[in-house]
C-alpha atoms as a PDB file:
ATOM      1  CA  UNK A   1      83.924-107.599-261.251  1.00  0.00           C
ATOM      2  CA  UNK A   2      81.131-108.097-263.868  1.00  0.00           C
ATOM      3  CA  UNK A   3      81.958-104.865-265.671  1.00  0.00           C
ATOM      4  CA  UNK A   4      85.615-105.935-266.152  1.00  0.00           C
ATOM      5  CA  UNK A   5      84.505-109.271-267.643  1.00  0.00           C
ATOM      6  CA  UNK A   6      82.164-107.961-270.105  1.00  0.00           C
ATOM      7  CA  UNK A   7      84.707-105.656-271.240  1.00  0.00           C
ATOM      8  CA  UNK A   8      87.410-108.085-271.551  1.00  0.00           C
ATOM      9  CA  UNK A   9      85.024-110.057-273.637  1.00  0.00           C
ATOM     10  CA  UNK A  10      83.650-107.488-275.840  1.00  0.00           C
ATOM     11  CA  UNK A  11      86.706-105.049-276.277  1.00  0.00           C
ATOM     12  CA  UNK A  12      88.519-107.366-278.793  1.00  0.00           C
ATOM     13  CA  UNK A  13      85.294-108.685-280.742  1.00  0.00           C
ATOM     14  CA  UNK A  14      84.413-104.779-280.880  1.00  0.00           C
ATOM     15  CA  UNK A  15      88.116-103.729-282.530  1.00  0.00           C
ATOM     16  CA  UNK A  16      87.675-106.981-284.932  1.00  0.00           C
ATOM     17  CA  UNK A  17      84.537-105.297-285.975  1.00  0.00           C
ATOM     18  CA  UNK A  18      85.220-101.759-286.880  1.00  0.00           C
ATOM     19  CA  UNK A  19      88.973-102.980-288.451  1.00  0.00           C
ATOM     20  CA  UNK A  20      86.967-105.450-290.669  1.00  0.00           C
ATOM     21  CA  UNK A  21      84.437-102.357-291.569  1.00  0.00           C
ATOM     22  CA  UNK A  22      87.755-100.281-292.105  1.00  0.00           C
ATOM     23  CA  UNK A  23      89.776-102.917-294.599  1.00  0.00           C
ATOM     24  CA  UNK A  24      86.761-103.551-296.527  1.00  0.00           C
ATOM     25  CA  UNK A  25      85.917 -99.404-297.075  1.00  0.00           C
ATOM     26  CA  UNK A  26      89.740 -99.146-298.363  1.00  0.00           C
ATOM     27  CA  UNK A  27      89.390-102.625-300.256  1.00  0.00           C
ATOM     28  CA  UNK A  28      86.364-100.628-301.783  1.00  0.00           C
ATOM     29  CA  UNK A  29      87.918 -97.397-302.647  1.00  0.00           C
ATOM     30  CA  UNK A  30      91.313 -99.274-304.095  1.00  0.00           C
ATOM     31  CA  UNK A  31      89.210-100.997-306.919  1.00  0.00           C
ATOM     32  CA  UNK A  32      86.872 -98.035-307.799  1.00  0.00           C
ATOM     33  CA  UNK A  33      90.208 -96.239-308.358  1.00  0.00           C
ATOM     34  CA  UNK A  34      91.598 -99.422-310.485  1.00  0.00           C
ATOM     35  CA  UNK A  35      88.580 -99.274-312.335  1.00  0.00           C
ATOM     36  CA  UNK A  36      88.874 -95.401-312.935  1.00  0.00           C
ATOM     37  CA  UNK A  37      92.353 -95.839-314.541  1.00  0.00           C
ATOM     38  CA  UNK A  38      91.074 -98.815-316.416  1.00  0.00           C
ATOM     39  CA  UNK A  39      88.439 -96.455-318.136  1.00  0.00           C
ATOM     40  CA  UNK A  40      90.732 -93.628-318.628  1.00  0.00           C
ATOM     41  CA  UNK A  41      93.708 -96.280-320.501  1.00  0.00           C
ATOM     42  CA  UNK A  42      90.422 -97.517-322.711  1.00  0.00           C
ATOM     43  CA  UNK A  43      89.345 -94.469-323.414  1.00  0.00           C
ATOM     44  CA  UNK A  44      92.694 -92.965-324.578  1.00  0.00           C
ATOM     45  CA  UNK A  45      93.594 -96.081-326.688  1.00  0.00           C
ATOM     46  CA  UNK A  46      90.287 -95.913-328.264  1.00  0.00           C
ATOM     47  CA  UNK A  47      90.265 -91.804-329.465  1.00  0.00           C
ATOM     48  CA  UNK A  48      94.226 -90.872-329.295  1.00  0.00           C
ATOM     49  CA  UNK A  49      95.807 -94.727-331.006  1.00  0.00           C
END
């Protein structure tokens, strides 16, 4: 009975965890890649206009 409590209790707190880990690690990646196409637009307006 005390095994099936614990895990009711700590399942969902456990899957909040690793899906907060998971958005921020995409949140992460999605600006590094906005700030990659930010440099490449400055960079072409600065040598090619």
């Amino acid at each position: 009975m005390v095994m099936n409590h614990e895990i009711i209790i700590f399942s969902p707190i456990l899957a909040v965890l690793i899906g907060s880990i998971v958005f921020t690690i995409f949140k992460k990646r999605k600006r590094s890649a906005k700030s990659i196409y930010k440099l490449i637009d400055d960079l072409e307006k600065k040598y090619i206009y």
